[in-house]
PDB file of N, CA and C in Angstrom:
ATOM      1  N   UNK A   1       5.817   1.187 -12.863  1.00  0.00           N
ATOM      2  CA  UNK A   1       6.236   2.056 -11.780  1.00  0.00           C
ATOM      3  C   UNK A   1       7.748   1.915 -11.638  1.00  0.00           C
ATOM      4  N   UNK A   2       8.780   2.977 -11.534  1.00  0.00           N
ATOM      5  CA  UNK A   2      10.057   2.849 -11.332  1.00  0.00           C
ATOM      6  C   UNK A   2      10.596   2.729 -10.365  1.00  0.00           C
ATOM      7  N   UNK A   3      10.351   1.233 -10.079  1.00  0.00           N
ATOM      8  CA  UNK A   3      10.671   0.884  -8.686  1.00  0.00           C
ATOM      9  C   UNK A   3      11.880  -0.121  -8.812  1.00  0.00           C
ATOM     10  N   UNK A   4      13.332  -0.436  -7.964  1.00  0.00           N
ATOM     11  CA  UNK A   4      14.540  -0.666  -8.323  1.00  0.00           C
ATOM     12  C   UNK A   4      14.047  -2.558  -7.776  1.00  0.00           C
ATOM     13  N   UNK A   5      13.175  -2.983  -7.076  1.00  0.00           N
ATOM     14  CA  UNK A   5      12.442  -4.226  -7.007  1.00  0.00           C
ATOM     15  C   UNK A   5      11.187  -4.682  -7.539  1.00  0.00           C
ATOM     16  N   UNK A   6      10.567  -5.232  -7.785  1.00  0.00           N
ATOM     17  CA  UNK A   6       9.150  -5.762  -7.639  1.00  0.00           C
ATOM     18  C   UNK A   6       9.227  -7.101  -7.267  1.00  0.00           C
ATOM     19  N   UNK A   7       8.402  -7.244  -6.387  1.00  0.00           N
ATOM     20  CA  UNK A   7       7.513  -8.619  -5.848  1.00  0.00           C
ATOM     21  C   UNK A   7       6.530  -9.191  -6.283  1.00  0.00           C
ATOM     22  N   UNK A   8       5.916  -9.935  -7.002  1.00  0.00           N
ATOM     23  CA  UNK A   8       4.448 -10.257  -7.212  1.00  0.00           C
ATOM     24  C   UNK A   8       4.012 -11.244  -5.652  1.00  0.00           C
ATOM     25  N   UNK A   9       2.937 -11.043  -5.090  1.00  0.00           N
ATOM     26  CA  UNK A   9       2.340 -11.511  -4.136  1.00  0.00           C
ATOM     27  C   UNK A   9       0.992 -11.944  -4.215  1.00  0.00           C
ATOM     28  N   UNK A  10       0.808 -13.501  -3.824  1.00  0.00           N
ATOM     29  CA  UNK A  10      -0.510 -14.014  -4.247  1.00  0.00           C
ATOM     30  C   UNK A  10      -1.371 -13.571  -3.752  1.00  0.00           C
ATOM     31  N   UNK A  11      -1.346 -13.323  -2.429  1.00  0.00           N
ATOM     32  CA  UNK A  11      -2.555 -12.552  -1.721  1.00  0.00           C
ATOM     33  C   UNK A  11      -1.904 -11.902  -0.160  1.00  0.00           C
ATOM     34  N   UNK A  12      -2.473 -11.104   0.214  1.00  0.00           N
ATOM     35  CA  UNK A  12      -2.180 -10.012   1.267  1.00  0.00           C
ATOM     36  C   UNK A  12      -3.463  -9.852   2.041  1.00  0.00           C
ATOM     37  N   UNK A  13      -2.982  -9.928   3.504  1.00  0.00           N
ATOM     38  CA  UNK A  13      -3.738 -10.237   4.303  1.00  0.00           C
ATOM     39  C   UNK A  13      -3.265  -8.837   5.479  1.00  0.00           C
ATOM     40  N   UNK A  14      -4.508  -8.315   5.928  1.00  0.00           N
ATOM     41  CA  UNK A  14      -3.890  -6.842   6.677  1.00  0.00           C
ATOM     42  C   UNK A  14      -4.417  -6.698   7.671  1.00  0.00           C
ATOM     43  N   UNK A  15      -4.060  -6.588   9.022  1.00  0.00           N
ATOM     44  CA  UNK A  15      -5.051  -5.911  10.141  1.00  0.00           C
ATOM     45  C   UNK A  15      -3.852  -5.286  11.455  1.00  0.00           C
ATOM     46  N   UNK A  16      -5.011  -4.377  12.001  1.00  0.00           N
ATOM     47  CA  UNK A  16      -4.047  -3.606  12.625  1.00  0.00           C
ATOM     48  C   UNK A  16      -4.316  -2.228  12.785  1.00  0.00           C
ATOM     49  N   UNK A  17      -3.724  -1.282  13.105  1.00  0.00           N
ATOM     50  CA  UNK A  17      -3.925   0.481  12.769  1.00  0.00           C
ATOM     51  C   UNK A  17      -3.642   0.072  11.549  1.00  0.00           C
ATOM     52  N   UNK A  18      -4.947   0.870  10.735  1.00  0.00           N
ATOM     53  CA  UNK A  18      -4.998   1.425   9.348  1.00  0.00           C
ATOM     54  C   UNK A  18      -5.356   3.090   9.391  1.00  0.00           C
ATOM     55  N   UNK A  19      -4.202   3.456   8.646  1.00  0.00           N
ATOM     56  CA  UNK A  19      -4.191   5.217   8.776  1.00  0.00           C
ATOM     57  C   UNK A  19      -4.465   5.376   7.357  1.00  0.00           C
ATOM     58  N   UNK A  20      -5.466   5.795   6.650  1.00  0.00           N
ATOM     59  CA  UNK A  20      -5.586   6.609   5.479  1.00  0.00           C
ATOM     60  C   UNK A  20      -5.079   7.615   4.985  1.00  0.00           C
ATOM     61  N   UNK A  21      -4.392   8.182   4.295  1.00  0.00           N
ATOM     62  CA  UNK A  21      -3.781   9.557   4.109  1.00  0.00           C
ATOM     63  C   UNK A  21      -4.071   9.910   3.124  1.00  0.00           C
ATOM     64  N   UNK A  22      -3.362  11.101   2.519  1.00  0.00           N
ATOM     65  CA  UNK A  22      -3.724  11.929   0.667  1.00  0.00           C
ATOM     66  C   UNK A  22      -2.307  11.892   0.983  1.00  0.00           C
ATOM     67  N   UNK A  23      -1.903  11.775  -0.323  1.00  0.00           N
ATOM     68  CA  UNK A  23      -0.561  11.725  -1.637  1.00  0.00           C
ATOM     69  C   UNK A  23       0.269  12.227  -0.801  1.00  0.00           C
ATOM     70  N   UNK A  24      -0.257  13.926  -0.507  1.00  0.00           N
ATOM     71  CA  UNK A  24       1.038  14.445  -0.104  1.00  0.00           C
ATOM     72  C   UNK A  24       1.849  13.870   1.174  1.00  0.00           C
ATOM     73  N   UNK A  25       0.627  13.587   2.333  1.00  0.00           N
ATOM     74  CA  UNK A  25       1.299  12.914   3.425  1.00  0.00           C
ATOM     75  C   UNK A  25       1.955  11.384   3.224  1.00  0.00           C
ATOM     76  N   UNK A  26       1.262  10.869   2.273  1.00  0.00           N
ATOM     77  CA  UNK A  26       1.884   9.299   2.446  1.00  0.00           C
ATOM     78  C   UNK A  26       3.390   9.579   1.719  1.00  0.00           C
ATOM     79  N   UNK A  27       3.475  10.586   0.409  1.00  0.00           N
ATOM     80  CA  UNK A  27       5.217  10.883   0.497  1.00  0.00           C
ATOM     81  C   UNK A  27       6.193  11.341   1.216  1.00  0.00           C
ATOM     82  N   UNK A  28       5.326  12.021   2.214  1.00  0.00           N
ATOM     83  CA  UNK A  28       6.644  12.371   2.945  1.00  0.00           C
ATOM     84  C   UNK A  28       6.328  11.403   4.239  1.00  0.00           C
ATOM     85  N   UNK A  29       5.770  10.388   4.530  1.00  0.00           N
ATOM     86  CA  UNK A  29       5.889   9.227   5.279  1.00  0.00           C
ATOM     87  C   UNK A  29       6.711   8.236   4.832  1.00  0.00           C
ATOM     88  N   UNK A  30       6.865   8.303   3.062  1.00  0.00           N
ATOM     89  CA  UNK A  30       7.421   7.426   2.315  1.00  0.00           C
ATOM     90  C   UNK A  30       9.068   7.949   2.196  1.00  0.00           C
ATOM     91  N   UNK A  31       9.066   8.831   2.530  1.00  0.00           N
ATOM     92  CA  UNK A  31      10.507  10.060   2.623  1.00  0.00           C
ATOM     93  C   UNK A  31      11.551   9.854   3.878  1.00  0.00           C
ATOM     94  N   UNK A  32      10.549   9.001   4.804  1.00  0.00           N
ATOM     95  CA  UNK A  32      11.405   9.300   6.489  1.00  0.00           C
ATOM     96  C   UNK A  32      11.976   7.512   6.061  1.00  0.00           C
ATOM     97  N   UNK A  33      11.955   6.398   5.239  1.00  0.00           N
ATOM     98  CA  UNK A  33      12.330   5.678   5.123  1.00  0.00           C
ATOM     99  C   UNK A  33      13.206   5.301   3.985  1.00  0.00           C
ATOM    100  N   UNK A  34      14.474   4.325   4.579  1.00  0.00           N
ATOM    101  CA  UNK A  34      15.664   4.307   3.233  1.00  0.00           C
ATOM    102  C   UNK A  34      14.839   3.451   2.032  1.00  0.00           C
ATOM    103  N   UNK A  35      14.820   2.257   2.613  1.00  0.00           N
ATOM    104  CA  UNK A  35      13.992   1.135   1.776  1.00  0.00           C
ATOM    105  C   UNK A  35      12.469   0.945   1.875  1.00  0.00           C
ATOM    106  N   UNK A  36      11.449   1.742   2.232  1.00  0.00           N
ATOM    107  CA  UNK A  36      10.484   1.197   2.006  1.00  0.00           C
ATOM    108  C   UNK A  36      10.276  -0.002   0.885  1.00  0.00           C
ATOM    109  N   UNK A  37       9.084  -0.865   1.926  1.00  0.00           N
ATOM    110  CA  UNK A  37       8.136  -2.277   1.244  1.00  0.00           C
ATOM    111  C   UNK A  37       6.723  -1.202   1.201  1.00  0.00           C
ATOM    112  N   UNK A  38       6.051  -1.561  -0.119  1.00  0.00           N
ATOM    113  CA  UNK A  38       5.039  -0.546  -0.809  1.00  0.00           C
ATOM    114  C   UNK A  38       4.075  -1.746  -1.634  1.00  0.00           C
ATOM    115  N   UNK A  39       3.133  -1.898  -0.796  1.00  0.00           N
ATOM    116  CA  UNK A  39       2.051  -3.024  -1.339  1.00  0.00           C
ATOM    117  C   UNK A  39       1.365  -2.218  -2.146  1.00  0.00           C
ATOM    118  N   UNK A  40       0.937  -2.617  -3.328  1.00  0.00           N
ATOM    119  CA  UNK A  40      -0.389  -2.081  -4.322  1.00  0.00           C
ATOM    120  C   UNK A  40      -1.180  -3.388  -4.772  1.00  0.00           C
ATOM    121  N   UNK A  41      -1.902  -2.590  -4.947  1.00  0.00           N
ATOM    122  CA  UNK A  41      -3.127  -3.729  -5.306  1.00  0.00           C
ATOM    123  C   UNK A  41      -4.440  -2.903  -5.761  1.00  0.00           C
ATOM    124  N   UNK A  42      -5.491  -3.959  -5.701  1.00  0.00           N
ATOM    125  CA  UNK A  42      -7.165  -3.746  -5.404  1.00  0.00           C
ATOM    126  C   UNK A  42      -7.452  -4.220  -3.809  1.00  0.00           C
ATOM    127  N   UNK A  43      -8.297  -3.177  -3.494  1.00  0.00           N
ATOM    128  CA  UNK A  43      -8.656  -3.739  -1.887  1.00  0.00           C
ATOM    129  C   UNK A  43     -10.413  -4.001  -2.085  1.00  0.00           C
ATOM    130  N   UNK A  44     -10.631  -4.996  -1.735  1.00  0.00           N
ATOM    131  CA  UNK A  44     -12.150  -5.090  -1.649  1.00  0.00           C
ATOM    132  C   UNK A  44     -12.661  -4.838  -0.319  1.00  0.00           C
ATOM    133  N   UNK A  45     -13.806  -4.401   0.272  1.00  0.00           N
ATOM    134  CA  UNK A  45     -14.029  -4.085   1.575  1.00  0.00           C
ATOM    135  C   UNK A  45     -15.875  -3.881   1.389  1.00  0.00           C
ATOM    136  N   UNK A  46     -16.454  -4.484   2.216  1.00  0.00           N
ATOM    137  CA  UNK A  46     -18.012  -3.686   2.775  1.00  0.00           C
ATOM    138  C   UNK A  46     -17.969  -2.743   2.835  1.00  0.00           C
ATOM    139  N   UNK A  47     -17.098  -2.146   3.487  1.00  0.00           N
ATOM    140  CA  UNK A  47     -16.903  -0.554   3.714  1.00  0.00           C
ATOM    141  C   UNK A  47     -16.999   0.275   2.352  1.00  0.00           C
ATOM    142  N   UNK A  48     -16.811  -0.595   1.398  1.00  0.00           N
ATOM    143  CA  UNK A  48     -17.068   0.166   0.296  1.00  0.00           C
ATOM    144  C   UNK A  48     -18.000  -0.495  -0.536  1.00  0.00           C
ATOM    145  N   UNK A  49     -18.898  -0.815  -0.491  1.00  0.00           N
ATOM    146  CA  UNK A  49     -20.004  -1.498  -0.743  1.00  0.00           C
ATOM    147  C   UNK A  49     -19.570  -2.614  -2.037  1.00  0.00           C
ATOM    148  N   UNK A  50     -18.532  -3.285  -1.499  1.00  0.00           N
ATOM    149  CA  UNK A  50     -18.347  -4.664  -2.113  1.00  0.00           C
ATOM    150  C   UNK A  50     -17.651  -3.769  -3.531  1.00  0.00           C
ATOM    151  N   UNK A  51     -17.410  -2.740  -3.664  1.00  0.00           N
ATOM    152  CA  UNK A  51     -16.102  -2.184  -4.929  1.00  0.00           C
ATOM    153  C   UNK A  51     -14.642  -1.936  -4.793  1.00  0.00           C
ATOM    154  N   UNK A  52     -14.240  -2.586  -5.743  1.00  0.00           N
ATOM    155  CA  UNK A  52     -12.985  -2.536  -5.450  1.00  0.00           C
ATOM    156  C   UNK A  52     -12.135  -1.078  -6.114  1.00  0.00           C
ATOM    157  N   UNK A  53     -11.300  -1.185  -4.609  1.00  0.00           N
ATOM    158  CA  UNK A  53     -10.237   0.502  -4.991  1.00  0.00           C
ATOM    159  C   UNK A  53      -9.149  -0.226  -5.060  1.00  0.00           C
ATOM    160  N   UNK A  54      -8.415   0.963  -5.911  1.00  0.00           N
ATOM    161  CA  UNK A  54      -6.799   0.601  -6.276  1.00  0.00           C
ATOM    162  C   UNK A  54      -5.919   1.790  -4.857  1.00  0.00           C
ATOM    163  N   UNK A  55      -5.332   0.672  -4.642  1.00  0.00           N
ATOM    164  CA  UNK A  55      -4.468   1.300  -3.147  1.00  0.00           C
ATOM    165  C   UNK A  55      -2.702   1.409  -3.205  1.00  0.00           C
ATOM    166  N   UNK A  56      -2.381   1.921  -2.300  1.00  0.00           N
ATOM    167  CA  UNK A  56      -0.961   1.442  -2.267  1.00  0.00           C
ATOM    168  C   UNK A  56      -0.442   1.713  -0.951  1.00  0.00           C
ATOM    169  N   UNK A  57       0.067   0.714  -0.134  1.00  0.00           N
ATOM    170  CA  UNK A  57       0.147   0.550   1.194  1.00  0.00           C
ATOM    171  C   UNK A  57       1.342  -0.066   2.079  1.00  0.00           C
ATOM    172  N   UNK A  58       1.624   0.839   2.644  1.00  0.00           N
ATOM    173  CA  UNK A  58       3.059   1.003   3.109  1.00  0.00           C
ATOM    174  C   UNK A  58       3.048   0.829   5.084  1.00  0.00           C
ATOM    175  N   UNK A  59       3.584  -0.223   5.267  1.00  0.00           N
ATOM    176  CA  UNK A  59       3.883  -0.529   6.660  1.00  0.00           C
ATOM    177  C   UNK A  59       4.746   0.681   7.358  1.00  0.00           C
ATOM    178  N   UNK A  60       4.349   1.558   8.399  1.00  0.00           N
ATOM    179  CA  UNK A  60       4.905   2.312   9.040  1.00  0.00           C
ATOM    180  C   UNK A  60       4.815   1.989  10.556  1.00  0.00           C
ATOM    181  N   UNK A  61       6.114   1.983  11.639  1.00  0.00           N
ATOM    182  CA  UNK A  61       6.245   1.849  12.723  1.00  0.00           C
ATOM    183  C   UNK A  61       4.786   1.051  13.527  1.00  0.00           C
ATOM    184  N   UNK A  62       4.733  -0.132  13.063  1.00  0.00           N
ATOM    185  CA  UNK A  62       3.694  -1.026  13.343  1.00  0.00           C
ATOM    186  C   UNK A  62       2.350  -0.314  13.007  1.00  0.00           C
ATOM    187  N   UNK A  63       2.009   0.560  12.235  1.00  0.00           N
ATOM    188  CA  UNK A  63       0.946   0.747  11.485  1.00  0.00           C
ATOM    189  C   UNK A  63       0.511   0.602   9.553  1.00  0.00           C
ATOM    190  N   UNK A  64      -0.467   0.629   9.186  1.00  0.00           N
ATOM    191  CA  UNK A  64      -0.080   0.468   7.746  1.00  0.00           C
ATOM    192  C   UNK A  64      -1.142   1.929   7.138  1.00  0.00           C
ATOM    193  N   UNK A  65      -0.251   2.255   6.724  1.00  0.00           N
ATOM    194  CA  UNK A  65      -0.307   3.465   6.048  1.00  0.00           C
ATOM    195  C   UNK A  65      -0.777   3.247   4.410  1.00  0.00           C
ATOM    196  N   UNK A  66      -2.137   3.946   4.171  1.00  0.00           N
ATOM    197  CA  UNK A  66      -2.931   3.617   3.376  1.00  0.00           C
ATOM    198  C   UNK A  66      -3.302   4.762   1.794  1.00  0.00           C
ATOM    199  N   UNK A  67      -3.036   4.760   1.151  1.00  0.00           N
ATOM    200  CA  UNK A  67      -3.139   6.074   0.386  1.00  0.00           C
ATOM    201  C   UNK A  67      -4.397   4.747  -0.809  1.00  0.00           C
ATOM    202  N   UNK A  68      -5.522   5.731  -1.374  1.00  0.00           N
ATOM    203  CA  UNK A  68      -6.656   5.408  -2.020  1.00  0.00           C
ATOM    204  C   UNK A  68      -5.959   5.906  -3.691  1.00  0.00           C
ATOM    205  N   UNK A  69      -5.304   4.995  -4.516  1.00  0.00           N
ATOM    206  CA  UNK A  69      -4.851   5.391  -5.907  1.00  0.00           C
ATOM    207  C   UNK A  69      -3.442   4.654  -5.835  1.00  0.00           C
ATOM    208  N   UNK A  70      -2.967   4.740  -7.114  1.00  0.00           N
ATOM    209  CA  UNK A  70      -1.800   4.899  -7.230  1.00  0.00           C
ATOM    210  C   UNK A  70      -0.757   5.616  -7.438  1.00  0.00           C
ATOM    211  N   UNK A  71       0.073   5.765  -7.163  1.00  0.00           N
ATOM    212  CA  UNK A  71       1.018   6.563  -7.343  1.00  0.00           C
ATOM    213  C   UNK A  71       2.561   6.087  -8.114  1.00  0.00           C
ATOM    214  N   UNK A  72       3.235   7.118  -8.668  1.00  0.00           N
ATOM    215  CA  UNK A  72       4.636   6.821  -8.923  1.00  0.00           C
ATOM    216  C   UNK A  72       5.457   6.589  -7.648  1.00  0.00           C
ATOM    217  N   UNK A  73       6.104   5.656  -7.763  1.00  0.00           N
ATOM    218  CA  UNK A  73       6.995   5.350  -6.744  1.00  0.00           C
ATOM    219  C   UNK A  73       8.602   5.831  -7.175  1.00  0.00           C
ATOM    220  N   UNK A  74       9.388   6.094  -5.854  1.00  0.00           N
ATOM    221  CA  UNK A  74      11.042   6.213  -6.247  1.00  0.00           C
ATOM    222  C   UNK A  74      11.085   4.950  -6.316  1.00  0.00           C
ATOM    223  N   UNK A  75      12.706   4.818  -6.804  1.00  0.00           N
ATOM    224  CA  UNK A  75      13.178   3.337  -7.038  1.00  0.00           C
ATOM    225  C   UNK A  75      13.879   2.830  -5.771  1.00  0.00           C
ATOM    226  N   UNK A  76      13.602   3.791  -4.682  1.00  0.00           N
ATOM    227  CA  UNK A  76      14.280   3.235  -3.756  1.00  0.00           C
ATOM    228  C   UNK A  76      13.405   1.707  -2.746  1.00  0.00           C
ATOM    229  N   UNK A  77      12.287   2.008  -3.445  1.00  0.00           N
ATOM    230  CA  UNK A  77      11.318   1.289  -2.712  1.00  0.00           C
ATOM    231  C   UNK A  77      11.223  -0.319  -3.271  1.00  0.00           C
ATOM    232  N   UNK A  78      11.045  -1.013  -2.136  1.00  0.00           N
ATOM    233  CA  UNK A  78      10.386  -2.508  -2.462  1.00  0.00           C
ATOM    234  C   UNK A  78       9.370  -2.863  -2.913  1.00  0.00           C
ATOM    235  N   UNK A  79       8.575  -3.140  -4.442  1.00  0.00           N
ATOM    236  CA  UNK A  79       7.287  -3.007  -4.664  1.00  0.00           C
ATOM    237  C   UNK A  79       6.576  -4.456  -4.530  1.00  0.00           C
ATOM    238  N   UNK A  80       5.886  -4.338  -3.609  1.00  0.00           N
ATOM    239  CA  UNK A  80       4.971  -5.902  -3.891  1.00  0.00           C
ATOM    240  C   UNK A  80       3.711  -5.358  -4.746  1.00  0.00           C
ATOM    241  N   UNK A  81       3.472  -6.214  -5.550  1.00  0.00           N
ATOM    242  CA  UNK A  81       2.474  -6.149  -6.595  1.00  0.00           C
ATOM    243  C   UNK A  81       1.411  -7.440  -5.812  1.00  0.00           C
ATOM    244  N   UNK A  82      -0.313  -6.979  -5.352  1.00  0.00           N
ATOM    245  CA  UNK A  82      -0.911  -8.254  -4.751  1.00  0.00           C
ATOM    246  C   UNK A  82      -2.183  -8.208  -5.941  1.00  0.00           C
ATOM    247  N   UNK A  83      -2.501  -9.018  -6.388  1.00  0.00           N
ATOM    248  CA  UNK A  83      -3.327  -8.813  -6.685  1.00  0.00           C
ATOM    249  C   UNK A  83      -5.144  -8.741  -6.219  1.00  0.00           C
ATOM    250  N   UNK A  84      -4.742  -9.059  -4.931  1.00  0.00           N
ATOM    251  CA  UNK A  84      -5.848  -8.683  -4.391  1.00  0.00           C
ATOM    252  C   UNK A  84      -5.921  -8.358  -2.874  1.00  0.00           C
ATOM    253  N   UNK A  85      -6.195  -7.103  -1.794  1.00  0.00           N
ATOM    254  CA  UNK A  85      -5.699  -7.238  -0.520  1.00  0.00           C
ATOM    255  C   UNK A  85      -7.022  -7.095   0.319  1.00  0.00           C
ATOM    256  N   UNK A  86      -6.820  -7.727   1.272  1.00  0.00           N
ATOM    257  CA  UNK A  86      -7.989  -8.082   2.400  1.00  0.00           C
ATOM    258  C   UNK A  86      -7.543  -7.721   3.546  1.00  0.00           C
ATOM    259  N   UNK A  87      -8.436  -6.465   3.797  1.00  0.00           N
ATOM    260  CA  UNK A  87      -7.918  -5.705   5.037  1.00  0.00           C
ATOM    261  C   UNK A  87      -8.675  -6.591   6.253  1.00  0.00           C
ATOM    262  N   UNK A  88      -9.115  -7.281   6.276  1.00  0.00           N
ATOM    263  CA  UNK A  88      -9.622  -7.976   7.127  1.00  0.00           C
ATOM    264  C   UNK A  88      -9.383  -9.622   7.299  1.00  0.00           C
ATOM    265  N   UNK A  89     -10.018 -10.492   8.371  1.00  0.00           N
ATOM    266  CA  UNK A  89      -9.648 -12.052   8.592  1.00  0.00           C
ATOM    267  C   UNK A  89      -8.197 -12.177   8.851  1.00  0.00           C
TER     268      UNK A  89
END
């Protein structure tokens, strides 16, 4: 991904407003910020009957903003790479 950072992160831990979006909205959420931080990963969840999705998840004005895939990123962004995220505990 052409991102001008990457982070690797051992594990990611999430709770809080979780907003789901599609592509188009999480870019132009990803648009109203200079530097976005842009977590990707696998998320495991019950909610999805114990399968894991590939995510990419972006902290917005004390919420975390959730898009289901991956995407290309600008390079303006901070990429943490987790390899595994737990929206819950």
């Amino acid at each position: 991904m052409g991102c001008g950072i990457e982070v690797p992160a051992q594990r990611v831990v999430a709770g809080g407003l979780i907003i789901y979006v599609d592509k188009e909205s999480f870019f132009k959420l990803l648009e109203l910020k200079e530097n976005p931080i842009v977590v990707t990963g696998e998320l495991s969840s019950s909610s999805f009957g114990l399968k894991k999705i590939k995510v990419t998840i972006m902290p917005f004005e004390g919420a975390l903003i959730v898009y289901r895939g991956e995407v290309e990123l600008p390079e303006k962004c901070l990429l943490i790479k987790a390899s595994e995220i737990n929206m819950g505990k």
